[in-house]
PDB file of N, CA and C in Angstrom:
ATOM      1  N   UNK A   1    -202.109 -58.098  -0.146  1.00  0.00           N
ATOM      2  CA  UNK A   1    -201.128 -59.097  -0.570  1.00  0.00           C
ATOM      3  C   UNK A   1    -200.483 -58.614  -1.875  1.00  0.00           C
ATOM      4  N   UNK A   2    -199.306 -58.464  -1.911  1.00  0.00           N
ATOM      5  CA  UNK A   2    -198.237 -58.371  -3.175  1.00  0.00           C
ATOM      6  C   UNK A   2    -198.934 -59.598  -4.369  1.00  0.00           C
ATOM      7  N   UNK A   3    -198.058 -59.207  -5.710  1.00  0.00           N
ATOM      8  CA  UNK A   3    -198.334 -59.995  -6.494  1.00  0.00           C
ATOM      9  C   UNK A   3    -197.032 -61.164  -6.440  1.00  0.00           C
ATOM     10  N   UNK A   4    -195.687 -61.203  -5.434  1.00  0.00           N
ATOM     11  CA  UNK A   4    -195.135 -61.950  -4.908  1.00  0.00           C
ATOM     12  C   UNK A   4    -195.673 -63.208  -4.038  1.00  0.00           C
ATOM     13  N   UNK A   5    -196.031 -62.625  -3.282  1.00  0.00           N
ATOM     14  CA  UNK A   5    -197.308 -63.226  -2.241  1.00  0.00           C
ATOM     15  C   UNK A   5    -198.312 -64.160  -3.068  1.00  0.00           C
ATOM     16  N   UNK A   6    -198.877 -63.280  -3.453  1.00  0.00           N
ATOM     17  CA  UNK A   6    -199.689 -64.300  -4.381  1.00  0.00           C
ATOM     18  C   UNK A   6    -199.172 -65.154  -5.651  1.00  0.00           C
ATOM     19  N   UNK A   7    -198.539 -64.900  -6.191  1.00  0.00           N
ATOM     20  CA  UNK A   7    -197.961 -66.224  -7.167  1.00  0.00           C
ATOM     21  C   UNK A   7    -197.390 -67.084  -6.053  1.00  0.00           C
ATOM     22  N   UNK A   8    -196.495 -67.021  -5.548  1.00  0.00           N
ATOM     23  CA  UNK A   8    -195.867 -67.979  -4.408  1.00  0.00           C
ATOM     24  C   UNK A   8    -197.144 -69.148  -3.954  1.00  0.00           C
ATOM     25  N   UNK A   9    -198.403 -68.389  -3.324  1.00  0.00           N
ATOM     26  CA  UNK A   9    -199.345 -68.849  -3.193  1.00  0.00           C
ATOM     27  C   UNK A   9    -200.698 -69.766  -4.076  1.00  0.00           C
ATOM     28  N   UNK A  10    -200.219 -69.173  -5.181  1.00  0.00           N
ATOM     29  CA  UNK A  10    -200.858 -70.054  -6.137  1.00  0.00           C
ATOM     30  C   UNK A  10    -200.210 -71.056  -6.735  1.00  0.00           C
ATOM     31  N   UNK A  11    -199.016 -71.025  -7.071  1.00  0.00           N
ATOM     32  CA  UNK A  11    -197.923 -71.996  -7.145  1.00  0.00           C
ATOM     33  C   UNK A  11    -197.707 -72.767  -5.699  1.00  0.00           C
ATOM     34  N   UNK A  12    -198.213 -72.734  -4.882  1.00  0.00           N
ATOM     35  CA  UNK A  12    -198.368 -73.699  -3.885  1.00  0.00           C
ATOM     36  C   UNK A  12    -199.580 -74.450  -3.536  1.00  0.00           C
ATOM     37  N   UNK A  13    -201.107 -73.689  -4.392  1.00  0.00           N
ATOM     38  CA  UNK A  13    -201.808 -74.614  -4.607  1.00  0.00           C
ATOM     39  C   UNK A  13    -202.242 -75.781  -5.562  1.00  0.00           C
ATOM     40  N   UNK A  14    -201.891 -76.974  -4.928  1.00  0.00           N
ATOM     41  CA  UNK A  14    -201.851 -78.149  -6.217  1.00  0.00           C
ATOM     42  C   UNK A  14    -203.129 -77.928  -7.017  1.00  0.00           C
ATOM     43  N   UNK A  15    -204.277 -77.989  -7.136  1.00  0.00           N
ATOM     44  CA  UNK A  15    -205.310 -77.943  -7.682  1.00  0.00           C
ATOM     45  C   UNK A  15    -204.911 -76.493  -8.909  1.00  0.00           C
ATOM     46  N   UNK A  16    -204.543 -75.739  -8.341  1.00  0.00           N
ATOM     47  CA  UNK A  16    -204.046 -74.746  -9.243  1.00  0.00           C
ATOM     48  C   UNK A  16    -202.432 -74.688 -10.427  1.00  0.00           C
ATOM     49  N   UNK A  17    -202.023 -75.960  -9.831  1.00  0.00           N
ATOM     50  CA  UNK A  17    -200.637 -76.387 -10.574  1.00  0.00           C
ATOM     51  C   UNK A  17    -201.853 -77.540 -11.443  1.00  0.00           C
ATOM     52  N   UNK A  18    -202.283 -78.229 -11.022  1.00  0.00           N
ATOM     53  CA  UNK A  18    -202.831 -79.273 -12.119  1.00  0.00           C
ATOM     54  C   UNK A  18    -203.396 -78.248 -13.419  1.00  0.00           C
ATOM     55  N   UNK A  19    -204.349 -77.213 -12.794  1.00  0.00           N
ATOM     56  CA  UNK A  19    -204.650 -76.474 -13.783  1.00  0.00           C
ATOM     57  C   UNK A  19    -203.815 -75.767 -14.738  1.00  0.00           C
ATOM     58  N   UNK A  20    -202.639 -75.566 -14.380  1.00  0.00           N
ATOM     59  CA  UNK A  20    -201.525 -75.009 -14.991  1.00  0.00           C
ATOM     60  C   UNK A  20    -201.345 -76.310 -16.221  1.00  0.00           C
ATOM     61  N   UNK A  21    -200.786 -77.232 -15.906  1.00  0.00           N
ATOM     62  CA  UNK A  21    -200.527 -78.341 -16.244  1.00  0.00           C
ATOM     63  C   UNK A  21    -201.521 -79.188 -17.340  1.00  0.00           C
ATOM     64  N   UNK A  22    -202.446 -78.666 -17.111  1.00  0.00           N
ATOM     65  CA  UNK A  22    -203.522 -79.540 -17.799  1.00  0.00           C
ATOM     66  C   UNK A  22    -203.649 -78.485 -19.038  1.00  0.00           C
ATOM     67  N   UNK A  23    -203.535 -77.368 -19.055  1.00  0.00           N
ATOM     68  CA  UNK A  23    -204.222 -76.328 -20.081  1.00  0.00           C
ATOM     69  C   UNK A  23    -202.577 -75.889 -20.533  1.00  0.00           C
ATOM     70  N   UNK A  24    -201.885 -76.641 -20.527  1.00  0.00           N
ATOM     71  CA  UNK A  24    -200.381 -76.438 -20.950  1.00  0.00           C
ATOM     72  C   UNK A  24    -200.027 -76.999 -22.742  1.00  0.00           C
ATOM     73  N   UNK A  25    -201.236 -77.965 -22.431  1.00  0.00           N
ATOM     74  CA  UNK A  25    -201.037 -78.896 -23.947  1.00  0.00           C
ATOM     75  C   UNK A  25    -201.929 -79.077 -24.785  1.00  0.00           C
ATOM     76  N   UNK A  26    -203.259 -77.973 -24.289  1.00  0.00           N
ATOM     77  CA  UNK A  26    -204.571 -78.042 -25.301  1.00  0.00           C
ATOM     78  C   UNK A  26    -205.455 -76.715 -24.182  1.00  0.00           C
ATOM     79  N   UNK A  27    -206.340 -76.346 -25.202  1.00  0.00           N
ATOM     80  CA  UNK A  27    -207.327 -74.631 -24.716  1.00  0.00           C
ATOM     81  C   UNK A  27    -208.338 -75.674 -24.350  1.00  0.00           C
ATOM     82  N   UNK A  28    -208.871 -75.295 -23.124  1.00  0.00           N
ATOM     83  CA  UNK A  28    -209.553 -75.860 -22.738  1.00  0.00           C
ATOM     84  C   UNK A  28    -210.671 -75.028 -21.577  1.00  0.00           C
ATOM     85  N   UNK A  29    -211.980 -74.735 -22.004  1.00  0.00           N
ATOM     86  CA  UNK A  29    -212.855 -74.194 -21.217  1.00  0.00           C
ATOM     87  C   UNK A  29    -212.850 -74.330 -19.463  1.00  0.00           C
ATOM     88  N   UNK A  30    -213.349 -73.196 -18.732  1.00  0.00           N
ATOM     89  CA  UNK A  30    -213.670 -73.537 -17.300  1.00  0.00           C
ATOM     90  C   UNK A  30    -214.708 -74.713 -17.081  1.00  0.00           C
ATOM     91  N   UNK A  31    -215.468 -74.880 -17.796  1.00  0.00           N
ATOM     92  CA  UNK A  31    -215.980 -76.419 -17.587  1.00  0.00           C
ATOM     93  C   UNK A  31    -215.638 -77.421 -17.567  1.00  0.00           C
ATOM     94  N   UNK A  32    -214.616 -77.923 -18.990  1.00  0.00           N
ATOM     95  CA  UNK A  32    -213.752 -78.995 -19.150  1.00  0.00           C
ATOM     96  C   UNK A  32    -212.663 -79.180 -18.249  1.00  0.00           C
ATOM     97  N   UNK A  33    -212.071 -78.027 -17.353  1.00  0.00           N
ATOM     98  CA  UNK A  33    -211.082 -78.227 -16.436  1.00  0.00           C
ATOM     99  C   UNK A  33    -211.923 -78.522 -15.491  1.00  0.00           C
ATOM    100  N   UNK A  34    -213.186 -78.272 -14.981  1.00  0.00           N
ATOM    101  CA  UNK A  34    -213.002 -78.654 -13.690  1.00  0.00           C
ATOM    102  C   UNK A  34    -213.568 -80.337 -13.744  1.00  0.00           C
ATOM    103  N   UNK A  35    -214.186 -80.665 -15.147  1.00  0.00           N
ATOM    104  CA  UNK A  35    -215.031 -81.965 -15.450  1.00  0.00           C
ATOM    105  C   UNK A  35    -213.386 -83.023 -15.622  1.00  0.00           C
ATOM    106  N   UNK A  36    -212.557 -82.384 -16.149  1.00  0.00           N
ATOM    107  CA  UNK A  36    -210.775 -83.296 -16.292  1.00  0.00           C
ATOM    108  C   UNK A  36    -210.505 -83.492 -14.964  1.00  0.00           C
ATOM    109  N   UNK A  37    -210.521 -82.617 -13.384  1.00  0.00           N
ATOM    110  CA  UNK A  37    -209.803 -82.497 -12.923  1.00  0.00           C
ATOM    111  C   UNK A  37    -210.273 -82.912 -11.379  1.00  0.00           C
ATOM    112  N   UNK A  38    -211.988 -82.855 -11.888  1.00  0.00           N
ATOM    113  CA  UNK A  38    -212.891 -83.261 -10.628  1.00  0.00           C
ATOM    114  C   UNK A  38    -213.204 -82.098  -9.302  1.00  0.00           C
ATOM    115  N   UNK A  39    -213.183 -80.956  -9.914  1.00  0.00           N
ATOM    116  CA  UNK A  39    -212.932 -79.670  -9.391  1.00  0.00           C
ATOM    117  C   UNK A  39    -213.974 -78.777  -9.198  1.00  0.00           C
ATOM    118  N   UNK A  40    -214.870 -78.605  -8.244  1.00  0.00           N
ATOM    119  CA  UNK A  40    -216.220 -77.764  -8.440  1.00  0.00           C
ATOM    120  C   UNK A  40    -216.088 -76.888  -9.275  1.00  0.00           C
ATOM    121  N   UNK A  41    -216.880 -76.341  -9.848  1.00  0.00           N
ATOM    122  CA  UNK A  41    -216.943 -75.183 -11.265  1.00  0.00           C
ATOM    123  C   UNK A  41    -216.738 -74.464 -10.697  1.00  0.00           C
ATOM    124  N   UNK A  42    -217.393 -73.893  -9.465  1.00  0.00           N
ATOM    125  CA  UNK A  42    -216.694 -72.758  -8.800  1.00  0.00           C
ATOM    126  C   UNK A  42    -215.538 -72.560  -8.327  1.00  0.00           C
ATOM    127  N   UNK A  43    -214.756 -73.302  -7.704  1.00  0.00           N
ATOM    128  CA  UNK A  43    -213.299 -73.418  -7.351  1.00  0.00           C
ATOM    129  C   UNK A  43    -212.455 -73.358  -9.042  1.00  0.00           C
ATOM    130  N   UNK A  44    -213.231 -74.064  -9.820  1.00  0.00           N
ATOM    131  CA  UNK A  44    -212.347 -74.057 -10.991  1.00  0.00           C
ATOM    132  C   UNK A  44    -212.187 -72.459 -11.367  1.00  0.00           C
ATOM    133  N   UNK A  45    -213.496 -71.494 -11.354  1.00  0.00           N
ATOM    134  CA  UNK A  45    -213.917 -70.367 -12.168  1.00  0.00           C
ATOM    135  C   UNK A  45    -212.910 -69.392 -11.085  1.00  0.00           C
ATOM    136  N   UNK A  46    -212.988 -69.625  -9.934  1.00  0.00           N
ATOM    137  CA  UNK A  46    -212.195 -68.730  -8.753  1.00  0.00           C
ATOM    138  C   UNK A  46    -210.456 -68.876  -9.106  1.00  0.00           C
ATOM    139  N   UNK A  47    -210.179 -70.117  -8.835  1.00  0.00           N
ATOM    140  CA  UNK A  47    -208.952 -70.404  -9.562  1.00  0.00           C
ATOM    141  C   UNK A  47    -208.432 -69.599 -11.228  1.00  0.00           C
ATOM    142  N   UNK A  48    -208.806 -70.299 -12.149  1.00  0.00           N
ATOM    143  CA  UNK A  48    -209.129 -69.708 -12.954  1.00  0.00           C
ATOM    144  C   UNK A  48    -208.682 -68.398 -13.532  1.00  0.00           C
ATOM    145  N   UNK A  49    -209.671 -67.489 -12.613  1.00  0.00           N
ATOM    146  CA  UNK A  49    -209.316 -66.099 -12.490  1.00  0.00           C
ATOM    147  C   UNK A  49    -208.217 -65.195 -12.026  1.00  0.00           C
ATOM    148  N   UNK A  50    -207.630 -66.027 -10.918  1.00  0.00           N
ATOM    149  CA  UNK A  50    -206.570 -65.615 -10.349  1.00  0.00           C
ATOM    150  C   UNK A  50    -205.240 -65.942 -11.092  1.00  0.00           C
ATOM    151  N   UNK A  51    -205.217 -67.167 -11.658  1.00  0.00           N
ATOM    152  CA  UNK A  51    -204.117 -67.388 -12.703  1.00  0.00           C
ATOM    153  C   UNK A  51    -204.245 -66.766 -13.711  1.00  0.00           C
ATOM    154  N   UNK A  52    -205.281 -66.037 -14.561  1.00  0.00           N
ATOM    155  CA  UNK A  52    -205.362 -65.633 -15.358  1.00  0.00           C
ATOM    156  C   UNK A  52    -204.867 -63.619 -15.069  1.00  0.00           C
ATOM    157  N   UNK A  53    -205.853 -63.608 -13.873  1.00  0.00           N
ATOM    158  CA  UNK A  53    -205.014 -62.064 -13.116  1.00  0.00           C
ATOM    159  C   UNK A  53    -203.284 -61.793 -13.097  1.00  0.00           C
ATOM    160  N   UNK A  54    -203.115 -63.030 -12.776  1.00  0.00           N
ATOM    161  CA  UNK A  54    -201.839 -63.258 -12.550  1.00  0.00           C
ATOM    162  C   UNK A  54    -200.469 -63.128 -13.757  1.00  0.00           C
ATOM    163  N   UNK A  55    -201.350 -63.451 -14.499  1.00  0.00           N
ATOM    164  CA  UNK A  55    -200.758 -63.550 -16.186  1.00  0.00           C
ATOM    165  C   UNK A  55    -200.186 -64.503 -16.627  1.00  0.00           C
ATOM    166  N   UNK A  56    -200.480 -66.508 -15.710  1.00  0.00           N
ATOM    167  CA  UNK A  56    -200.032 -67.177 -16.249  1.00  0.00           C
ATOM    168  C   UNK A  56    -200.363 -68.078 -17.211  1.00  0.00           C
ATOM    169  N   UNK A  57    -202.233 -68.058 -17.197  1.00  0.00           N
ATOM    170  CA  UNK A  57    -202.851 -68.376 -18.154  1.00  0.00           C
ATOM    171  C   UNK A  57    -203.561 -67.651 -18.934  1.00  0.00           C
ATOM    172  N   UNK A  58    -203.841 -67.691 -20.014  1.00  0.00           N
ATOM    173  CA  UNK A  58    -204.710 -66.401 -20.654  1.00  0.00           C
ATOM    174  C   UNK A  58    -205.819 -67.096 -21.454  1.00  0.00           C
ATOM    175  N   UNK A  59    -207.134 -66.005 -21.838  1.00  0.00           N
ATOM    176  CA  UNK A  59    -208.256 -66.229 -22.895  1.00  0.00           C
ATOM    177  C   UNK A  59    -207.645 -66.155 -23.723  1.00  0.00           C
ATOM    178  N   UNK A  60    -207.413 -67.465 -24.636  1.00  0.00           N
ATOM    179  CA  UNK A  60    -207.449 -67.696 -26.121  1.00  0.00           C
ATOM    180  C   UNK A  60    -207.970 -67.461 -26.817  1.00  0.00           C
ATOM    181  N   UNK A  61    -209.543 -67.867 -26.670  1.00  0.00           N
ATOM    182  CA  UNK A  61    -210.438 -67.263 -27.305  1.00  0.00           C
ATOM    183  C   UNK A  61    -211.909 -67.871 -27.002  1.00  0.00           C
ATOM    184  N   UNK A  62    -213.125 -67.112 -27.606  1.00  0.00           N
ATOM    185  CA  UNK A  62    -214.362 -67.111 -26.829  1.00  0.00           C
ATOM    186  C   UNK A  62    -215.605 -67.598 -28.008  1.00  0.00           C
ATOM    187  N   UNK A  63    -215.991 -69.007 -27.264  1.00  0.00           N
ATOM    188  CA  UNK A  63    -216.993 -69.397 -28.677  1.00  0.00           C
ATOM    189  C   UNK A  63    -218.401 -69.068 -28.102  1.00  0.00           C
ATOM    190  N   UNK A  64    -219.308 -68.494 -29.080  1.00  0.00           N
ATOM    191  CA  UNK A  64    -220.391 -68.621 -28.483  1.00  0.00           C
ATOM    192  C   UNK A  64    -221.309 -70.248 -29.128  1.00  0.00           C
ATOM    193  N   UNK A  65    -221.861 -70.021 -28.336  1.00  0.00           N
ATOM    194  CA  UNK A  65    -222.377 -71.529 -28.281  1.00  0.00           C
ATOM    195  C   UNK A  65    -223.763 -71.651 -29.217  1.00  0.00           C
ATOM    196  N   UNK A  66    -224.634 -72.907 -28.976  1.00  0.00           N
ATOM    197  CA  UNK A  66    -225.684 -73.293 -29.733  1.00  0.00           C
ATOM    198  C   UNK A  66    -226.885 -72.223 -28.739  1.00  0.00           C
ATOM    199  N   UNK A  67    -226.871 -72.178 -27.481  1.00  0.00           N
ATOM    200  CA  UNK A  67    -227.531 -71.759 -26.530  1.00  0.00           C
ATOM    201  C   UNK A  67    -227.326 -70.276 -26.588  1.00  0.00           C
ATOM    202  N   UNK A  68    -226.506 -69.823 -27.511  1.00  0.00           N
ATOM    203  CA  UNK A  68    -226.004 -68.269 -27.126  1.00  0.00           C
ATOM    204  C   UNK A  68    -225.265 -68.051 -26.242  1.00  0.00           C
ATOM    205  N   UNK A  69    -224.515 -69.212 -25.629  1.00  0.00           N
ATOM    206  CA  UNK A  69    -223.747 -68.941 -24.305  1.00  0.00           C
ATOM    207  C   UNK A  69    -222.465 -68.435 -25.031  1.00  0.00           C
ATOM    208  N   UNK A  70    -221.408 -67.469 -23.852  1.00  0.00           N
ATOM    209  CA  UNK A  70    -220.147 -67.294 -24.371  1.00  0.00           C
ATOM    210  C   UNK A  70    -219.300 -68.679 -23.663  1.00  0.00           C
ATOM    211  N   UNK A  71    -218.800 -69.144 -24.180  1.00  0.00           N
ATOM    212  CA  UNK A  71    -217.883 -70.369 -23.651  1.00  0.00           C
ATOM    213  C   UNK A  71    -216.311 -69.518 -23.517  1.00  0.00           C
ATOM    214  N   UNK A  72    -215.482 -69.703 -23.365  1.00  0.00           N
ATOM    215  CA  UNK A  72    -214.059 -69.000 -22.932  1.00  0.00           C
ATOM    216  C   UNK A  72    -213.188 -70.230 -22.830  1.00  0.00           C
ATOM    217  N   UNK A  73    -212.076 -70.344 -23.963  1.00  0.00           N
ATOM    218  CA  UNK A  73    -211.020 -70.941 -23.512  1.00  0.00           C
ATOM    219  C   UNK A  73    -209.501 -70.358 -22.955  1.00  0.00           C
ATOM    220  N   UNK A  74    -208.554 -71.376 -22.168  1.00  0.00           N
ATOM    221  CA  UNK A  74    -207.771 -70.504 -21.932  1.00  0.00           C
ATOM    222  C   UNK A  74    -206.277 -71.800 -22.382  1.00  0.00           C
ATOM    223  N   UNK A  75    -205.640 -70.713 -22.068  1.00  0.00           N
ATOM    224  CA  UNK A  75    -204.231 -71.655 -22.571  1.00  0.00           C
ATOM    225  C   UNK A  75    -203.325 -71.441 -21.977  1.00  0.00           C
ATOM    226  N   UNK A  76    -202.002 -72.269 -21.237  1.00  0.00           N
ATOM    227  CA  UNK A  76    -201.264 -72.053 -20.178  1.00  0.00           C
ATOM    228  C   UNK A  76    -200.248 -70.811 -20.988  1.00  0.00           C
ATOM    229  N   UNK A  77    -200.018 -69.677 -20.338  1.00  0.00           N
ATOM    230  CA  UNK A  77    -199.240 -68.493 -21.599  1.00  0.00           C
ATOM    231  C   UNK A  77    -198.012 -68.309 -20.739  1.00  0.00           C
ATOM    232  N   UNK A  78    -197.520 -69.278 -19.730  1.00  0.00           N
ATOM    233  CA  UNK A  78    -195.997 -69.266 -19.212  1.00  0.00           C
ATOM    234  C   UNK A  78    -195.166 -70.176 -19.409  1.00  0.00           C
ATOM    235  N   UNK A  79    -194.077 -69.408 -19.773  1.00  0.00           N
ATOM    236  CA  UNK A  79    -192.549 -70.511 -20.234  1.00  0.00           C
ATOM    237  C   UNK A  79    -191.683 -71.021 -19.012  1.00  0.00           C
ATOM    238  N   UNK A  80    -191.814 -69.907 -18.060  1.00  0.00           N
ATOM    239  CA  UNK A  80    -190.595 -70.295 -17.054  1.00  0.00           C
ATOM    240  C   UNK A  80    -191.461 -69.030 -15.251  1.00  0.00           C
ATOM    241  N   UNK A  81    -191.299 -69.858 -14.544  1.00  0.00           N
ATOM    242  CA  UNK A  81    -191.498 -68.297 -12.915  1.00  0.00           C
ATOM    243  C   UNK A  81    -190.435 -69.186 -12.124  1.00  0.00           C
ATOM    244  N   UNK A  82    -190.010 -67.976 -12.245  1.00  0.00           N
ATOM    245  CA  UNK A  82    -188.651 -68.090 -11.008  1.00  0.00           C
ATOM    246  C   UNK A  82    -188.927 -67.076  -9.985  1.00  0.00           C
ATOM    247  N   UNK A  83    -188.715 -67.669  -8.451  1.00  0.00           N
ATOM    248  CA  UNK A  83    -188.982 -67.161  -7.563  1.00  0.00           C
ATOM    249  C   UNK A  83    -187.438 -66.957  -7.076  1.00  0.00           C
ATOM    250  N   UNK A  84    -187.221 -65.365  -6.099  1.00  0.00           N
ATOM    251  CA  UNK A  84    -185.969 -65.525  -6.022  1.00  0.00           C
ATOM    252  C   UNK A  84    -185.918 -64.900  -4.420  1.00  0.00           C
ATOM    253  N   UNK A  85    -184.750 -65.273  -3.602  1.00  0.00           N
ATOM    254  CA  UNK A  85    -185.181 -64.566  -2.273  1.00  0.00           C
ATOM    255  C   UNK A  85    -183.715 -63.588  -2.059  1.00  0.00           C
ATOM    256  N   UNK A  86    -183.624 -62.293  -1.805  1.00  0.00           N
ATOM    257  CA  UNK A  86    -182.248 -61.996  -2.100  1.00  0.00           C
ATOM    258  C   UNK A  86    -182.274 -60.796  -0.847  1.00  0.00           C
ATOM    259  N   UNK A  87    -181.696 -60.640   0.000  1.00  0.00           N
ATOM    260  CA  UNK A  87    -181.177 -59.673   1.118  1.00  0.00           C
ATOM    261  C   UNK A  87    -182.654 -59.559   1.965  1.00  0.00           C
ATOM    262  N   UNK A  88    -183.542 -60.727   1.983  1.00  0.00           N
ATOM    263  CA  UNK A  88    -184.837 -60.509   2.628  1.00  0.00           C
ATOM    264  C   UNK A  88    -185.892 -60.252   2.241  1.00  0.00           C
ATOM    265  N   UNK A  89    -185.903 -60.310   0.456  1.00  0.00           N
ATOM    266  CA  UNK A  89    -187.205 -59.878  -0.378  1.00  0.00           C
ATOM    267  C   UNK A  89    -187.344 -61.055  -1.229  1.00  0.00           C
ATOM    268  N   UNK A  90    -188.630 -61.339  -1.457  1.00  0.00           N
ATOM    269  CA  UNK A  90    -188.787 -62.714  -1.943  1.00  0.00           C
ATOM    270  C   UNK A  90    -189.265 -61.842  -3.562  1.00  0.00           C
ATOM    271  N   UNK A  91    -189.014 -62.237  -4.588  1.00  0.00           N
ATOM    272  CA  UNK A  91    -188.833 -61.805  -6.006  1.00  0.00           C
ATOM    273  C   UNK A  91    -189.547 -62.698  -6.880  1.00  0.00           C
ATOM    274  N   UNK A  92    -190.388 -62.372  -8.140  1.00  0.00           N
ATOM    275  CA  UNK A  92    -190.169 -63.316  -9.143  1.00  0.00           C
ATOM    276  C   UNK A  92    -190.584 -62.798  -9.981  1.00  0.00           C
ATOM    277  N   UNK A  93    -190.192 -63.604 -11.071  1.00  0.00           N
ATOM    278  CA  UNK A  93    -190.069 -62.890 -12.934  1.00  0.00           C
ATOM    279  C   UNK A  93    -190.989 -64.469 -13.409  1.00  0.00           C
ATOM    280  N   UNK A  94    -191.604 -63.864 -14.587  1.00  0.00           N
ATOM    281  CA  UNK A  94    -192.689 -64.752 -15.297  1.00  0.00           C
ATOM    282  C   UNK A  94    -191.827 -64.620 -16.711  1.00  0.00           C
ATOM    283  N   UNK A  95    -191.567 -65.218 -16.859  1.00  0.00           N
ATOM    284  CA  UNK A  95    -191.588 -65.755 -18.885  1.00  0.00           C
ATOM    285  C   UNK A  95    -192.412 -66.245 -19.357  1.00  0.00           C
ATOM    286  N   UNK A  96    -192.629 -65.450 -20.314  1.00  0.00           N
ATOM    287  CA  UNK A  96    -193.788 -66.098 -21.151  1.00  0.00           C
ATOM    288  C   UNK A  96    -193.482 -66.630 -22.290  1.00  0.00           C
ATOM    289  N   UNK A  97    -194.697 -67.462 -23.088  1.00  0.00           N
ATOM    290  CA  UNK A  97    -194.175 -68.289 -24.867  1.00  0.00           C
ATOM    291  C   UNK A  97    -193.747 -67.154 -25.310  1.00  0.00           C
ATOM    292  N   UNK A  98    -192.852 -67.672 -25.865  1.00  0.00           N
ATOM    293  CA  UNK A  98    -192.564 -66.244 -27.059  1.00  0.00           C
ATOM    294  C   UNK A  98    -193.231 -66.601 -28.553  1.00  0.00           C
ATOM    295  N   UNK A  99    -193.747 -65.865 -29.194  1.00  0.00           N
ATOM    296  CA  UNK A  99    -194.460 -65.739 -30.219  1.00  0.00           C
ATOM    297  C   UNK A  99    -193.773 -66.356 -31.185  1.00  0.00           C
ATOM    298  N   UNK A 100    -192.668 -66.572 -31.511  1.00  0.00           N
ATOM    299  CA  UNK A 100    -192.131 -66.918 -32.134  1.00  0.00           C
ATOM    300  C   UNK A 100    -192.347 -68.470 -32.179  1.00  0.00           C
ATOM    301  N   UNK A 101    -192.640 -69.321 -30.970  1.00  0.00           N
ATOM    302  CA  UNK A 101    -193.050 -70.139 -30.202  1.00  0.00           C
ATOM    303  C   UNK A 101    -194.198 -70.417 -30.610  1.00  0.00           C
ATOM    304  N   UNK A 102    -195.326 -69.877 -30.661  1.00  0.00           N
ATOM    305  CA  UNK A 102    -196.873 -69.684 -30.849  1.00  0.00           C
ATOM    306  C   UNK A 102    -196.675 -70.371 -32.276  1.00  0.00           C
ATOM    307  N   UNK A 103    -195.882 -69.683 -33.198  1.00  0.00           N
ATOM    308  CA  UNK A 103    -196.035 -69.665 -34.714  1.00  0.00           C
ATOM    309  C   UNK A 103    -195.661 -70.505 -34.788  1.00  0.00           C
ATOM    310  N   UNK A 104    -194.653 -71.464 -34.561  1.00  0.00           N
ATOM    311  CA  UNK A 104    -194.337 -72.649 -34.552  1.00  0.00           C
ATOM    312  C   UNK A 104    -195.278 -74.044 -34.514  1.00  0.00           C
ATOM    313  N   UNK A 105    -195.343 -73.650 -33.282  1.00  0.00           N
ATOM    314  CA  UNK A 105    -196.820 -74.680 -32.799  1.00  0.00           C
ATOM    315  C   UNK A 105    -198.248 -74.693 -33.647  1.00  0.00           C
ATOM    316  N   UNK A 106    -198.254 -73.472 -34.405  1.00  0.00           N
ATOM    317  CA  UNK A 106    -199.562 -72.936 -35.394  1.00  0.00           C
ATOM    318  C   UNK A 106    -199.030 -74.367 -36.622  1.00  0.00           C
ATOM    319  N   UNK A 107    -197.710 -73.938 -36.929  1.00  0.00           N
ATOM    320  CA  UNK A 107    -197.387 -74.490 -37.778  1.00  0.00           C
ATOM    321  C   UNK A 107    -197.423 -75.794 -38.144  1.00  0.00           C
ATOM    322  N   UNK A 108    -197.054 -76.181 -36.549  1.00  0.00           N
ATOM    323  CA  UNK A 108    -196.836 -77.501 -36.459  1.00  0.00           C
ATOM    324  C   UNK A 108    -198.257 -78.149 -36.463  1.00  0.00           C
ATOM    325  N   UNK A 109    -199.269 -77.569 -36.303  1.00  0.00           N
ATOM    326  CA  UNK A 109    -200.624 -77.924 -36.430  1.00  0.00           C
ATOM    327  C   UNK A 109    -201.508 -78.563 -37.605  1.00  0.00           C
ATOM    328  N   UNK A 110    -200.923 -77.385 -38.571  1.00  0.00           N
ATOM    329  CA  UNK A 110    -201.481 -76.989 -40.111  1.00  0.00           C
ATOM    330  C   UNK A 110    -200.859 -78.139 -40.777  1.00  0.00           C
ATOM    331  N   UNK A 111    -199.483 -78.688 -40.122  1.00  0.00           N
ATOM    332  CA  UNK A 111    -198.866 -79.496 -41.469  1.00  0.00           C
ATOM    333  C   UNK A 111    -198.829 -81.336 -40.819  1.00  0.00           C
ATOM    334  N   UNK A 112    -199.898 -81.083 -39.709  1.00  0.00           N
ATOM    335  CA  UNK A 112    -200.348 -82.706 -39.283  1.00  0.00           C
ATOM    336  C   UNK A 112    -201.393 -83.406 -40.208  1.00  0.00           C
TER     337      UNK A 112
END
């Protein structure tokens, strides 16, 4: 399967758009998404991975815990996917935050 194929396909699974959606407005661990979303941990962790393969969500960053566990958050890291279909080839382009974007939002954090 193309990486056409597969975004098309993951963008057609709802459980995988909620996840998009949910980790769009706060970093939020593979546990907490699937405990928000009612989502077996495994379907969440499978999911997950593939959006993250994909390059639309990414590791933010990784706490280790009281237990020594690594915990992993992630954060939705796309602005715009346009899918395009043109002389018989199905196409698409990912935008991502632009950093410029990031710093903003840092900002807007620090001065709440």
């Amino acid at each position: 399967m193309d990486y056409t194929s597969e975004i098309i396909s993951i963008l057609s699974d709802e459980q995988s758009r909620e996840i998009i959606k949910l980790v769009s407005n706060t970093e939020l661990t593979i546990l907490q998404i699937s405990n928000s979303l009612n989502i077996p941990l495994s379907t969440t962790y499978r999911k997950v991975r593939k959006l993250e393969e994909l390059k639309i969500i990414k590791k933010t960053k990784v706490v280790r815990t009281l237990e020594g566990l690594d915990e992993s958050y992630y954060k939705n890291w796309t602005f715009e996917i346009v899918i395009a279909y043109r002389d018989g080839e199905l196409t698409y382009k990912l935008e991502h935050v632009k950093i410029e974007d990031k710093i903003v939002r840092l900002w807007q954090k620090f001065s709440e």
